[in-house]
Protein backbone atom coordinates (compact mmCIF):
# COMPACT_ATOMS: atom_id res chain seq x y z
CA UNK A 1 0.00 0.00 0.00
CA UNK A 2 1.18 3.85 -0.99
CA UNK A 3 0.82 6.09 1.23
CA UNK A 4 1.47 9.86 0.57
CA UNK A 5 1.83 12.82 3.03
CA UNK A 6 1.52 16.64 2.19
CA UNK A 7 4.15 18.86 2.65
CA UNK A 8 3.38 21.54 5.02
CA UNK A 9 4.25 24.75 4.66
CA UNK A 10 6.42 26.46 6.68
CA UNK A 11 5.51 30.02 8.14
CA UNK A 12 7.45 32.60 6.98
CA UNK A 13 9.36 35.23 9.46
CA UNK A 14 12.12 37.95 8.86
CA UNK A 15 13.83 39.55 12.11
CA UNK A 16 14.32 43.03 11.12
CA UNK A 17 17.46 44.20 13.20
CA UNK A 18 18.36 40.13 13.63
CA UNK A 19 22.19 41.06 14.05
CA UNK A 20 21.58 42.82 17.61
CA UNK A 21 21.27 40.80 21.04
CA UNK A 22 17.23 40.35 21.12
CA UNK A 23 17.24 39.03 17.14
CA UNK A 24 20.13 36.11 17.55
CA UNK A 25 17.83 35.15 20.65
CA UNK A 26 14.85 35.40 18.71
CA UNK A 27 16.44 33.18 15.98
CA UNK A 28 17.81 31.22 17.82
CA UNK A 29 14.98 29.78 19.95
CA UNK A 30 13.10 29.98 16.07
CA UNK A 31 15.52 27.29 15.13
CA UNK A 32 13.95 25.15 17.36
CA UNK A 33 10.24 25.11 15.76
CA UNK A 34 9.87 23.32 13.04
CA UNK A 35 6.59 24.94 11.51
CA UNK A 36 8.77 28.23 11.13
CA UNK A 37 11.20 29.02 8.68
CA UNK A 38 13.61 32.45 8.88
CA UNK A 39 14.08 34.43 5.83
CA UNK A 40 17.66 37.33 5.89
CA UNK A 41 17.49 40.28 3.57
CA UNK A 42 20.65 40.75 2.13
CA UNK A 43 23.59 42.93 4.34
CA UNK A 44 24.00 44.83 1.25
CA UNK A 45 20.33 45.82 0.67
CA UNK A 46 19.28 45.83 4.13
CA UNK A 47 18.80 49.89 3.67
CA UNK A 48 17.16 49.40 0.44
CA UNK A 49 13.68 50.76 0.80
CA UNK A 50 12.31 48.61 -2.43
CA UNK A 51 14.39 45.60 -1.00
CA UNK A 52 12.93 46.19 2.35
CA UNK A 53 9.54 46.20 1.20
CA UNK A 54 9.78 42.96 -0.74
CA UNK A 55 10.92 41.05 2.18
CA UNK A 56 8.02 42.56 4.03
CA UNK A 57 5.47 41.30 1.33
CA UNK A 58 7.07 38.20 0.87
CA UNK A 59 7.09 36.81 4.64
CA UNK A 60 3.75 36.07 7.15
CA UNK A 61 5.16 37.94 9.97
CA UNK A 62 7.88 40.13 10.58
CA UNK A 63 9.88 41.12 13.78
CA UNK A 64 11.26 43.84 14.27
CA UNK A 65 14.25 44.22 16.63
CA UNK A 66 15.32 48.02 16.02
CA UNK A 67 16.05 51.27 17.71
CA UNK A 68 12.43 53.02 17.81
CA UNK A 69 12.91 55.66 14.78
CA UNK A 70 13.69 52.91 12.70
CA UNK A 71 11.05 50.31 14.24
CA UNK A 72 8.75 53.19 12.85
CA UNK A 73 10.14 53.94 9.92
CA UNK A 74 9.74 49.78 9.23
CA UNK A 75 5.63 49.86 10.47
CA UNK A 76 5.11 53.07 7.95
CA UNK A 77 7.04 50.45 5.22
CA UNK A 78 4.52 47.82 6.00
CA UNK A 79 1.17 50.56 5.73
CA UNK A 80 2.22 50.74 2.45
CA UNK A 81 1.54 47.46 1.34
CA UNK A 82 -2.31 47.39 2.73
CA UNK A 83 -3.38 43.76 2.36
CA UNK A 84 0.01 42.37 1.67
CA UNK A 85 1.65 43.69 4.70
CA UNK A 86 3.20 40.75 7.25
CA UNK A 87 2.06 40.59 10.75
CA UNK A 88 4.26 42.48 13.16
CA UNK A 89 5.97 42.09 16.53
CA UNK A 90 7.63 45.06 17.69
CA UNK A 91 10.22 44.57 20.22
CA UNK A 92 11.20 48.21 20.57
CA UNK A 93 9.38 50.61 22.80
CA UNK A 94 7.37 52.60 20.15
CA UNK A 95 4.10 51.22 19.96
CA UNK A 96 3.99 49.50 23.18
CA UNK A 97 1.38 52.00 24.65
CA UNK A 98 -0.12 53.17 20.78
CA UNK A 99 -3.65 52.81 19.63
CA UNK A 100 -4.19 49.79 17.61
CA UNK A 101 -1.43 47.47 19.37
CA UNK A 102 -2.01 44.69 21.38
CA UNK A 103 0.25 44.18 24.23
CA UNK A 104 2.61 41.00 24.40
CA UNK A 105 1.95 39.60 27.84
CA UNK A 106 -0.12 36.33 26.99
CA UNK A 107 -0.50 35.89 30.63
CA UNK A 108 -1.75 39.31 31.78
CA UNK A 109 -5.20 38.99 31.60
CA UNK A 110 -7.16 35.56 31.17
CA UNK A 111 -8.48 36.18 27.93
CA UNK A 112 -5.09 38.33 27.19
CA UNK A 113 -3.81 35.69 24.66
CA UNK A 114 -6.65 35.30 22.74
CA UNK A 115 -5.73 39.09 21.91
CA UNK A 116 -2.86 38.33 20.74
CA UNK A 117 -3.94 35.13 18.93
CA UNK A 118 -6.02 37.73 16.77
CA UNK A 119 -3.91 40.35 16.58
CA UNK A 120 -2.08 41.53 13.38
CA UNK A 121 0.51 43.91 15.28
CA UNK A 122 1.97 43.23 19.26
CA UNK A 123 4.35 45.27 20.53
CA UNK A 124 6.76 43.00 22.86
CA UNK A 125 6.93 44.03 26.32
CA UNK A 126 9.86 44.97 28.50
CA UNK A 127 11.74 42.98 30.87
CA UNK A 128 11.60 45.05 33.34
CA UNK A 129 7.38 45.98 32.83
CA UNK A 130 7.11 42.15 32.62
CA UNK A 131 8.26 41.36 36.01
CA UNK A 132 6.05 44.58 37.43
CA UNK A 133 2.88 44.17 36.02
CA UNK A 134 3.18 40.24 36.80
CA UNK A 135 2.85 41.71 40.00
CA UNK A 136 0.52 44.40 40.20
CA UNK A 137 -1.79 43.97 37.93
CA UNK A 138 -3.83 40.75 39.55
CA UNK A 139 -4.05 42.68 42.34
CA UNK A 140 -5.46 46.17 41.11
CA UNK A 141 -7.81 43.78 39.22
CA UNK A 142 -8.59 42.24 42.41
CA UNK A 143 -9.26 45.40 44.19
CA UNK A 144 -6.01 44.55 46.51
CA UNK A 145 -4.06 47.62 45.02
CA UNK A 146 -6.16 50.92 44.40
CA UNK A 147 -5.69 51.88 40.83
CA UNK A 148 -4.26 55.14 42.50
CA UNK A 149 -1.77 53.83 44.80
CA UNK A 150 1.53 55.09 44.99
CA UNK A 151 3.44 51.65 43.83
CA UNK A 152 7.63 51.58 43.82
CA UNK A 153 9.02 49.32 41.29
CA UNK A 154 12.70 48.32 41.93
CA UNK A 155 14.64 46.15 39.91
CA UNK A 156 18.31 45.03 39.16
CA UNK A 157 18.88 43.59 35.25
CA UNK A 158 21.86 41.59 33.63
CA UNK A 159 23.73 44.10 31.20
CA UNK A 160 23.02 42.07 28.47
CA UNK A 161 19.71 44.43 28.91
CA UNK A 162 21.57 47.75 28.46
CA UNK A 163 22.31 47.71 24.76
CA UNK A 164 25.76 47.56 22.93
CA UNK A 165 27.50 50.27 24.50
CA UNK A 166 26.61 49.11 28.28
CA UNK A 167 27.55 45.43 26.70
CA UNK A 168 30.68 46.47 25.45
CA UNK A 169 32.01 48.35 29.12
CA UNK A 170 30.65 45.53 30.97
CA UNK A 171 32.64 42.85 28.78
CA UNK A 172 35.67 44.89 28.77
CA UNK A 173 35.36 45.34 32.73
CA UNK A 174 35.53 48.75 32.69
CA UNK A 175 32.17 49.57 34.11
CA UNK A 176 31.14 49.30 37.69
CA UNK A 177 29.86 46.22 39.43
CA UNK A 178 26.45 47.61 40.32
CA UNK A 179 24.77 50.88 39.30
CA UNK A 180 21.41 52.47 39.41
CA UNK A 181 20.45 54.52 36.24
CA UNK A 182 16.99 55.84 34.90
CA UNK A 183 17.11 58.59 38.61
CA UNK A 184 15.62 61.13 36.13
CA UNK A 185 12.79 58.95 36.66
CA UNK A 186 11.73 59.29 32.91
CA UNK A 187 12.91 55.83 32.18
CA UNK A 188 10.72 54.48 28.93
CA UNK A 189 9.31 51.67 30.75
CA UNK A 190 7.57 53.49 33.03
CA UNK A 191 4.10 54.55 30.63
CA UNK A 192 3.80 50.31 29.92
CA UNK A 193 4.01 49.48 33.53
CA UNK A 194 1.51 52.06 34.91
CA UNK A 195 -0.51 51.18 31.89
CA UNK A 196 -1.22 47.93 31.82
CA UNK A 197 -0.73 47.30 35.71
CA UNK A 198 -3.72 49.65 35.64
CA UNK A 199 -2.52 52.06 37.70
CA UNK A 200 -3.99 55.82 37.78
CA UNK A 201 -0.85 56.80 39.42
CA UNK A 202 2.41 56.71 38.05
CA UNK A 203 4.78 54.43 39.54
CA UNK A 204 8.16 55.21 41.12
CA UNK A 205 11.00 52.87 38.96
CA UNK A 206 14.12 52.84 40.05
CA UNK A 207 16.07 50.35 38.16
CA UNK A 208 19.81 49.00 38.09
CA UNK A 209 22.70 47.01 36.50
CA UNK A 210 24.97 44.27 37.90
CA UNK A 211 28.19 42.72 36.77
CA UNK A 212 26.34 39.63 35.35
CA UNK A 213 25.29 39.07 31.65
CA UNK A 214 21.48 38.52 31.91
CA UNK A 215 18.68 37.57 35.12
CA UNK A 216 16.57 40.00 36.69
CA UNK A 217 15.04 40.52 39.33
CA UNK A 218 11.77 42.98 39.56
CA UNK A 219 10.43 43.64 43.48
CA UNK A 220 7.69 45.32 44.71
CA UNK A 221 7.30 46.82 48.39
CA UNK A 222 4.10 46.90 50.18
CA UNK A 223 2.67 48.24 53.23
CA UNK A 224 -0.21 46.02 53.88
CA UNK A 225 -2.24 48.02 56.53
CA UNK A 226 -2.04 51.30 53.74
CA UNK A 227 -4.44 49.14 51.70
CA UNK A 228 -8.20 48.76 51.67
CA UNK A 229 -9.03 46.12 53.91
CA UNK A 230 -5.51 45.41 55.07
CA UNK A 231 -5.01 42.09 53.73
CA UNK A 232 -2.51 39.49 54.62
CA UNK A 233 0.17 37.70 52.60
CA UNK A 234 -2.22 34.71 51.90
CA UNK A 235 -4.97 37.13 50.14
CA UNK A 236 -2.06 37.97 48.03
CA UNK A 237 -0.26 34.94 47.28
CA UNK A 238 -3.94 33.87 46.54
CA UNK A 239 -4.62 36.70 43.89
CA UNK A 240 -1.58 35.80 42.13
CA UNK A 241 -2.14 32.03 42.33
CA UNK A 242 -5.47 32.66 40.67
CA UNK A 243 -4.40 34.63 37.72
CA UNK A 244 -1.66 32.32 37.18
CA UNK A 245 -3.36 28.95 37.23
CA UNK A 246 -2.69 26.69 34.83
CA UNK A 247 0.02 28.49 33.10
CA UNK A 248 2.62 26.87 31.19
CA UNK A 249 5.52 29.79 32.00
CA UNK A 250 4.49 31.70 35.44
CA UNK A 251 4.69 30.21 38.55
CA UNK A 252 3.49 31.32 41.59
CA UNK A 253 6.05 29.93 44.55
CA UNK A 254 3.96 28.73 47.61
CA UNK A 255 4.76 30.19 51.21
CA UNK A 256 8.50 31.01 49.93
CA UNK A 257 9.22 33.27 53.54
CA UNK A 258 9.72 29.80 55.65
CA UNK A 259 12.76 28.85 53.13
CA UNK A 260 14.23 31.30 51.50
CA UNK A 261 15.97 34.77 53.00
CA UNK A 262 18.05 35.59 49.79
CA UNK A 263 16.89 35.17 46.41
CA UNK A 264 19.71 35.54 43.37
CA UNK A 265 19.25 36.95 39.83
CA UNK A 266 20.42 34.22 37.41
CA UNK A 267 18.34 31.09 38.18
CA UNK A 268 16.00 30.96 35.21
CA UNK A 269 18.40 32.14 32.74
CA UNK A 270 18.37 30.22 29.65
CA UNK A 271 14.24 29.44 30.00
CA UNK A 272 10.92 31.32 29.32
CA UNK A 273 9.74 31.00 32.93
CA UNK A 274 9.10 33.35 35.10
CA UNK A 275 8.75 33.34 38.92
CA UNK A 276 6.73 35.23 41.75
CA UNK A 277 7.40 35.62 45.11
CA UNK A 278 5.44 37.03 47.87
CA UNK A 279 7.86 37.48 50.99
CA UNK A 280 6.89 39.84 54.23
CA UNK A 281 6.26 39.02 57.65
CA UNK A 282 2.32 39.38 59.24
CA UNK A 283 3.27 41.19 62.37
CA UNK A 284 5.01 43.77 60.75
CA UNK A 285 1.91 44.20 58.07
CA UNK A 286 4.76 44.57 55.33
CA UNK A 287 5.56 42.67 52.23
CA UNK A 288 7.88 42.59 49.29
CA UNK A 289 6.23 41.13 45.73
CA UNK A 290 9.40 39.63 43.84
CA UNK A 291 9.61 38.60 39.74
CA UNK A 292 12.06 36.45 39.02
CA UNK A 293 13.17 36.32 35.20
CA UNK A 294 15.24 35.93 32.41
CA UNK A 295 15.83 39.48 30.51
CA UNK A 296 16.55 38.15 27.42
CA UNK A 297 13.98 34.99 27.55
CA UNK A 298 10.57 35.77 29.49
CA UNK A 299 11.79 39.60 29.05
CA UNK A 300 12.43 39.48 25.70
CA UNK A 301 13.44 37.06 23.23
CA UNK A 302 10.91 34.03 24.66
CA UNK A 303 7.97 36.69 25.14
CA UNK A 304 8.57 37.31 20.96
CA UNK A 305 8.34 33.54 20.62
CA UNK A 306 5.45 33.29 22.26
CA UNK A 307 3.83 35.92 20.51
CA UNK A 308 4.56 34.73 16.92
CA UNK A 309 3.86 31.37 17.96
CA UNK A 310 0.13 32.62 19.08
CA UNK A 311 -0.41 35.17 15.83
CA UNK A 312 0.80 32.40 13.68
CA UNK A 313 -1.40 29.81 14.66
CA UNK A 314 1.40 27.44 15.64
CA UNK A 315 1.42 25.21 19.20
């Protein structure tokens, strides 16, 4: 007996910016999924607005992995085309708050991937946002956090995180072991973590750097007897168990206080997971919310898969 099998075809996805540290992770964890295939514009014609455009109509989704300016310079590319224009992920900060984009946080919200799923342009989250809205945002939607709270976000990153320059000093060891940065307080996180934590009131962010490639950690003070109803660390843990059930990539970790006193950057580098913590101590009616994460997986790079994975239909 002769049996025959169809070929299926491969989605199609160009990395726009593929050279720089989020695109190499983005292609590499693509090389791993066997319903996608990567298509590379030529070095030479990679500024080549006609060349550009033909990759853009030739591919079912494109990422883009750019410094804003050109990130929109690449969207306006893609208006252009009207019905032949590729789906888009955007992992630079330009559209991550703009009309018409969905947000790329499949877990944010329970119907949040579904979004996604139908959406024809995402703009990636940040790592650090990630970590913060994990946080907040299941408990301003469960009436634990008043929308107009005044929330402090604080957070140390890998440099891998900083860009090429901050890279660069870190590899050649002539930058500092630990810095904070962003004390302007205008860092561009800031509008997609008081957005989509749902927060009225802009957060304080204070974020820093240590001497290690990537891991981050994202932590989130609370006193407990400042909020309606004064709750305890249970009714929190609880809220974030809830939102977070069933997920394949956040974990909620269970009573962590009675084990743990220290908790280090680096432990889920390498992975897509992401952690959360609720540490404090009842008599003291304080607590500290902690995201643990990968910068470049979870934070970046594995967030992108994720969302391609969902726009494209794919497992």
């Amino acid at each position: 007996m002769t049996m025959t099998t169809a070929k299926t075809k491969l989605a199609s996805v160009f990395i726009d910016g593929e050279a720089g540290t989020t695109g190499l992770e983005i292609r590499e964890r693509l090389a791993g999924v066997g319903q996608i295939g990567v298509k590379s514009i030529d070095p030479a014609k990679r500024k080549d607005r006609a060349a550009r455009a033909e990759m853009l109509r030739s591919v079912d989704l494109v990422v883009l992995c750019l410094p804003d300016d050109a990130a929109r310079e690449t969207v306006a590319l893609a208006d252009e085309l009207g019905a032949n224009a590729p789906k888009i992920v955007d992992a630079s900060t330009a559209h991550r708050v703009a009309d018409g984009w969905v947000y790329g946080f499949a877990e944010m919200t329970a119907d949040h991937a579904g979004k996604i799923r139908a959406a024809k342009r995402v703009a990636n989250p940040g790592c650090y946002p990630t970590g913060g809205i994990a946080l907040i945002r299941p408990l301003v939607d469960a009436g634990i956090i008043p929308a107009d709270h005044p929330v402090t976000v604080n957070a140390v990153s890998g440099y891998s995180g900083g860009g090429r320059s901050m890279i660069e000093a870190y590899e050649a060891g002539t930058a500092p072991a630990f810095e904070l940065y962003g004390l302007g307080l205008e860092h561009k996180h800031v509008p997609e973590l008081q957005t989509y934590s749902g927060l009225t009131r802009r957060p304080i962010f204070v974020p820093s750097v240590g001497n290690f490639r990537q891991g981050m950690l994202v932590s989130v003070p609370l006193h407990l007897d400042t909020l309606p109803g004064k709750p305890c660390l249970r009714d929190i843990e609880s809220a974030l168990a809830e939102r977070y059930r069933g997920s394949e990539m956040v974990r909620v970790a269970a009573e962590p206080s009675a084990s743990l006193s220290r908790l280090e950057a680096e432990a889920l580098n390498g992975t897509d997971k992401l952690e959360l913590y609720v540490f404090g101590k009842a008599a003291l009616n304080q607590a500290v919310l902690v995201a643990r994460l990968d910068n470049l997986g979870k934070g970046a790079a594995g967030a992108a898969v994720q969302n391609i994975k969902l726009m494209l239909g794919l497992d």
